[in-house]
C-alpha atoms as a PDB file:
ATOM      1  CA  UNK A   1      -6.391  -4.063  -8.370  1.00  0.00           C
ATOM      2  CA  UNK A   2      -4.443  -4.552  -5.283  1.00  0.00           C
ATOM      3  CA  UNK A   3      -5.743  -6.474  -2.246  1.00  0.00           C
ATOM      4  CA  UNK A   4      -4.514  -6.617   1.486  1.00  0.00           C
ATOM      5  CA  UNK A   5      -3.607 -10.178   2.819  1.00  0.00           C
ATOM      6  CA  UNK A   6      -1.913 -10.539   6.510  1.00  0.00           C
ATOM      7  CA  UNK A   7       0.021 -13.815   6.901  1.00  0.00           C
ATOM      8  CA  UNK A   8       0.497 -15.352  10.459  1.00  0.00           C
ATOM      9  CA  UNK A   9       3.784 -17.263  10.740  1.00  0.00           C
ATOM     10  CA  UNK A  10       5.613 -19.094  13.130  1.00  0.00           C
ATOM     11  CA  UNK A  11       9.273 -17.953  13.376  1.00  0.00           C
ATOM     12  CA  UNK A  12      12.373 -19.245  15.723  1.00  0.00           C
ATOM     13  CA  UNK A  13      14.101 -16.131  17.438  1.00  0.00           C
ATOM     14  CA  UNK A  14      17.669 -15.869  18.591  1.00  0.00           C
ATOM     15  CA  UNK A  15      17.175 -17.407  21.912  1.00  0.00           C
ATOM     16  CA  UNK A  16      15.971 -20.179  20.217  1.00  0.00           C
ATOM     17  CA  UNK A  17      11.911 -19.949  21.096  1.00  0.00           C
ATOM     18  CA  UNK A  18       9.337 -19.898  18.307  1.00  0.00           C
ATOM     19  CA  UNK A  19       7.016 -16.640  17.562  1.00  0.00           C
ATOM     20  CA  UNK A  20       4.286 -16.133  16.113  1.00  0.00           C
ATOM     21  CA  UNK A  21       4.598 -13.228  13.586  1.00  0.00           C
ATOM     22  CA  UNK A  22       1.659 -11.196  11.478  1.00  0.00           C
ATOM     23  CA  UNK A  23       2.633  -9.814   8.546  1.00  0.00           C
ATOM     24  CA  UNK A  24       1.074  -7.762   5.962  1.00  0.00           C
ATOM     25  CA  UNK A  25       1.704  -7.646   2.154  1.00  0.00           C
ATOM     26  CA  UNK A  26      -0.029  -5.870  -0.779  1.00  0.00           C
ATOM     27  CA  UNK A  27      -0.723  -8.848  -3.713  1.00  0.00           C
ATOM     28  CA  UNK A  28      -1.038  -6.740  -7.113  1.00  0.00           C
ATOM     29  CA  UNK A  29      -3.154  -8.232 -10.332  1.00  0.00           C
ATOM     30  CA  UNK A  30      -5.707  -9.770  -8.174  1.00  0.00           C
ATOM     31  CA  UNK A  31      -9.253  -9.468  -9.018  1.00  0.00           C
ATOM     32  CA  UNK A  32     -10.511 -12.223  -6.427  1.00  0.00           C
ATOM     33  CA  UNK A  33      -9.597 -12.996  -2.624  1.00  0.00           C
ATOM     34  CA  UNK A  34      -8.140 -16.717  -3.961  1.00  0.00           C
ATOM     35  CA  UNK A  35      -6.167 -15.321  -6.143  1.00  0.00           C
ATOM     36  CA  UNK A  36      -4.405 -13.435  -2.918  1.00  0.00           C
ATOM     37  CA  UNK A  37      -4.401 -16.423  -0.953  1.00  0.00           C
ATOM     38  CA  UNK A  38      -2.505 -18.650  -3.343  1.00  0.00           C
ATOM     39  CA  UNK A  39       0.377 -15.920  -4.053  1.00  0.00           C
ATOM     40  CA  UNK A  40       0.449 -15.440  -0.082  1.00  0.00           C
ATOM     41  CA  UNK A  41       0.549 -19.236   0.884  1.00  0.00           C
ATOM     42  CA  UNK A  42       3.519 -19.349  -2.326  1.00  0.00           C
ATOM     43  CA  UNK A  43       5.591 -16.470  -0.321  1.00  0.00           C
ATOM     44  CA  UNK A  44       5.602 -19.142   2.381  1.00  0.00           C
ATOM     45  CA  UNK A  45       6.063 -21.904   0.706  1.00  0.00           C
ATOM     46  CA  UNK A  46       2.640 -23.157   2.199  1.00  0.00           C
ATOM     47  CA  UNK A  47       3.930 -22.736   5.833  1.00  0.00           C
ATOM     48  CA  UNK A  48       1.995 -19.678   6.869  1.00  0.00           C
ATOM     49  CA  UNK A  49      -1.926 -19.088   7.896  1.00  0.00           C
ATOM     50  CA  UNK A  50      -3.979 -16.551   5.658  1.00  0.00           C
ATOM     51  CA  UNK A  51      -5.795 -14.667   8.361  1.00  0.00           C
ATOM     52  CA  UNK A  52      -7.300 -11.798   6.603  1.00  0.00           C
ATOM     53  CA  UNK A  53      -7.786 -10.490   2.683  1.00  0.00           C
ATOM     54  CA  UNK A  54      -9.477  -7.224   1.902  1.00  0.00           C
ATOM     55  CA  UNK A  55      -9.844  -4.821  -1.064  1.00  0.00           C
ATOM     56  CA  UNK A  56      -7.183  -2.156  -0.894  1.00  0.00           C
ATOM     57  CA  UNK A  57      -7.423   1.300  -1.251  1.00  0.00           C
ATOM     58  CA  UNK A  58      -4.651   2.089  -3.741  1.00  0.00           C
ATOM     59  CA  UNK A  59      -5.321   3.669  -6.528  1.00  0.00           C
ATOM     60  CA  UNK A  60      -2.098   3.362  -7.923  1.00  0.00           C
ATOM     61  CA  UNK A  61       1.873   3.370  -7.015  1.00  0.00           C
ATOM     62  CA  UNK A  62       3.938   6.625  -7.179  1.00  0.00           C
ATOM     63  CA  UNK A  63       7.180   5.058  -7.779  1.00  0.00           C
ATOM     64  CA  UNK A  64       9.741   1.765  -7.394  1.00  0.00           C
ATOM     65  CA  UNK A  65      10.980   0.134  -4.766  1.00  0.00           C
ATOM     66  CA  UNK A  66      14.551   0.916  -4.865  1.00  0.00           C
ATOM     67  CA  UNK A  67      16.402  -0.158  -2.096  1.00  0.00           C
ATOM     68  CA  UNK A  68      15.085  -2.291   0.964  1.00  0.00           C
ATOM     69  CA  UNK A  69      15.724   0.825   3.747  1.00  0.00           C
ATOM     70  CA  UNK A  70      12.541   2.366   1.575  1.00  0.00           C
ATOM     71  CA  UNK A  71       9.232   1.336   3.179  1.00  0.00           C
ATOM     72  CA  UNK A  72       5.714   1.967   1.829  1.00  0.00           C
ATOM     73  CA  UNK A  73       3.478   4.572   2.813  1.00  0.00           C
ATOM     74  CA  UNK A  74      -0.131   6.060   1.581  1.00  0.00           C
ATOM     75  CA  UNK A  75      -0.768   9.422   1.002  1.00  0.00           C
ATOM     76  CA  UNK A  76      -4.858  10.290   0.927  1.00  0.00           C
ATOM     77  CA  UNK A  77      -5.055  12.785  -2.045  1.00  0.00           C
ATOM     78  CA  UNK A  78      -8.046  14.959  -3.146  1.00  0.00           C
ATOM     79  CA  UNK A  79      -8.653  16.225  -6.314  1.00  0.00           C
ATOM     80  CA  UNK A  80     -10.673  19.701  -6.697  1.00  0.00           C
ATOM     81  CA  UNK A  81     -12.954  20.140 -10.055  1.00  0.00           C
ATOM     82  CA  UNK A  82     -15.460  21.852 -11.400  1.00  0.00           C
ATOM     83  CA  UNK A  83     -18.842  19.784 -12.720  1.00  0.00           C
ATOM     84  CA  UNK A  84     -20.766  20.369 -15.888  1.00  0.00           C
ATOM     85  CA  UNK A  85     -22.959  22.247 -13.447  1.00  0.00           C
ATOM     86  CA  UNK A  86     -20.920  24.385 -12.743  1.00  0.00           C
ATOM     87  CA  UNK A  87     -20.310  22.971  -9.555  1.00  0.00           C
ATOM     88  CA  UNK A  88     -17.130  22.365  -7.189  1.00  0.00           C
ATOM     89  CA  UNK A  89     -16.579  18.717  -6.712  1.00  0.00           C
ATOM     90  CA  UNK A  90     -14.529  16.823  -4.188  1.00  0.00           C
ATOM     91  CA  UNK A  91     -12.741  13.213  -5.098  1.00  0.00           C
ATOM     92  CA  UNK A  92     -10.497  11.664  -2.531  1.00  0.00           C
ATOM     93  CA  UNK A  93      -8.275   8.464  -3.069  1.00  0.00           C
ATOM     94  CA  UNK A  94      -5.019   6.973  -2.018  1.00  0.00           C
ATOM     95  CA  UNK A  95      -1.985   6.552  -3.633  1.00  0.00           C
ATOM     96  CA  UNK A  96       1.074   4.721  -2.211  1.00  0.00           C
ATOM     97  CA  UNK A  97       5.577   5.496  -2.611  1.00  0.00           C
ATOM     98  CA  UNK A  98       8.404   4.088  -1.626  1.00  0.00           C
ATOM     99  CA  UNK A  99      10.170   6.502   0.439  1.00  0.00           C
ATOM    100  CA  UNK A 100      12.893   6.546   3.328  1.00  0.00           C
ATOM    101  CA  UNK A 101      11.087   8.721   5.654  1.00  0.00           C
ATOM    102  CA  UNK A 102       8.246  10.785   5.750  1.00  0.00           C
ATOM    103  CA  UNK A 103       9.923  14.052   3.798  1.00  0.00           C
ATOM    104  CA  UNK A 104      11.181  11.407   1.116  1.00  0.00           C
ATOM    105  CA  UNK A 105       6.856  11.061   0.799  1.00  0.00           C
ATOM    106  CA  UNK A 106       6.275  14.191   1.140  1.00  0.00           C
ATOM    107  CA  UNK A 107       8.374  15.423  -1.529  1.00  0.00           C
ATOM    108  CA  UNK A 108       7.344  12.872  -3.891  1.00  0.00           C
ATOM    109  CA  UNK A 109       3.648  13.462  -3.251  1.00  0.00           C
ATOM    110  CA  UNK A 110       4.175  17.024  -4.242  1.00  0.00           C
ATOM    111  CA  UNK A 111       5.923  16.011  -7.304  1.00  0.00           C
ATOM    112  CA  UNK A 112       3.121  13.940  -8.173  1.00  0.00           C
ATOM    113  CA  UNK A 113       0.544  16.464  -7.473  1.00  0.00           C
ATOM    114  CA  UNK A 114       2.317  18.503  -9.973  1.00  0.00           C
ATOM    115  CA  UNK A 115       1.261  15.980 -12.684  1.00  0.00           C
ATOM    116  CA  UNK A 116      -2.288  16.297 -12.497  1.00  0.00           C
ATOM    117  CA  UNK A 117      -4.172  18.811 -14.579  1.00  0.00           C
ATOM    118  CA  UNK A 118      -6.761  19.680 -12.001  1.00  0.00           C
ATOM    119  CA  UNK A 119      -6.169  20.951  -8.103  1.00  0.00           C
ATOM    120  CA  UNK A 120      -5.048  18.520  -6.249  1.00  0.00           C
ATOM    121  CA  UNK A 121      -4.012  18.221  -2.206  1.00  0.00           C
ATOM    122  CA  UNK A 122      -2.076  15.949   0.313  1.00  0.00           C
ATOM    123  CA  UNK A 123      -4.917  15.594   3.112  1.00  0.00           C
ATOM    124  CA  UNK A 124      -2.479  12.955   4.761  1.00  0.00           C
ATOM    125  CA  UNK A 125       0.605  11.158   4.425  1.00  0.00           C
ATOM    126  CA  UNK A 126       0.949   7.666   7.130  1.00  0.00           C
ATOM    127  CA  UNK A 127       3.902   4.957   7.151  1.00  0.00           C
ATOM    128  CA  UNK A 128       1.814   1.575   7.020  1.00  0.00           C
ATOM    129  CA  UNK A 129       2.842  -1.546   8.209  1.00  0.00           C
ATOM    130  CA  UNK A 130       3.100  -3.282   4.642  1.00  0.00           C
ATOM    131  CA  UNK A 131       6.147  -5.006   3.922  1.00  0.00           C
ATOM    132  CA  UNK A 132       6.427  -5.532   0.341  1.00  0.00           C
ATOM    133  CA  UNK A 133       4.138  -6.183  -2.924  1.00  0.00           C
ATOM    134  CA  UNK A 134       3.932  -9.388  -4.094  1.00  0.00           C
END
């Protein structure tokens, strides 16, 4: 289970004035918020406010990170199926990559789509702001 955690940090640009900087990271293997909070606070060695920890909506990871230029983005997926009534069913989830740019995602969504056994489709495909799993 993967939850979202933002981490507010103060930073010293190169004119020499401080900033205060969000950032946002996905913490993986967490089943409760504290859990989050204590691998977050460790990223900054304790000098960084927690200001926000939610669920996120990942189902899973496409791929590995491979080289820092790749940034992470989600791709909403639905898959098509037929019930035991005999009915057409809809289930949508997300799944994130690693890609370079948005036809690096897009090709490796519809490799992954290939995969599945039922009908599948890319609804969307975003860049998020997420920096990095920790």
């Amino acid at each position: 289970m993967y939850k979202e955690i933002k981490l507010r940090t103060t930073e010293i640009n190169a004119k020499k004035k401080k900033k205060t900087v969000t950032e946002t990271y996905l913490c993986k293997d967490c089943i409760v918020c504290a859990e989050a909070e204590q691998k977050g606070l460790e990223l900054c060695n304790n000098e960084c406010d927690v200001i926000m920890i939610k669920d996120a909506v990942y189902r899973e990871f496409v791929n590995k990170r491979e080289n820092e230029e790749q940034k992470i983005y989600r791709i909403k997926l639905t898959d098509i199926f037929v019930n035991d009534n005999g009915e057409e069913k809809e289930l949508s989830y997300y799944v994130g990559v690693f890609a370079e740019d948005l036809n690096d995602a897009t090709k490796l969504a519809n490799e992954y789509c290939k995969q599945g056994l039922q009908d599948m489709r890319i609804d969307a495909i975003s860049k998020t702001r997420i920096i990095d799993i920790i």
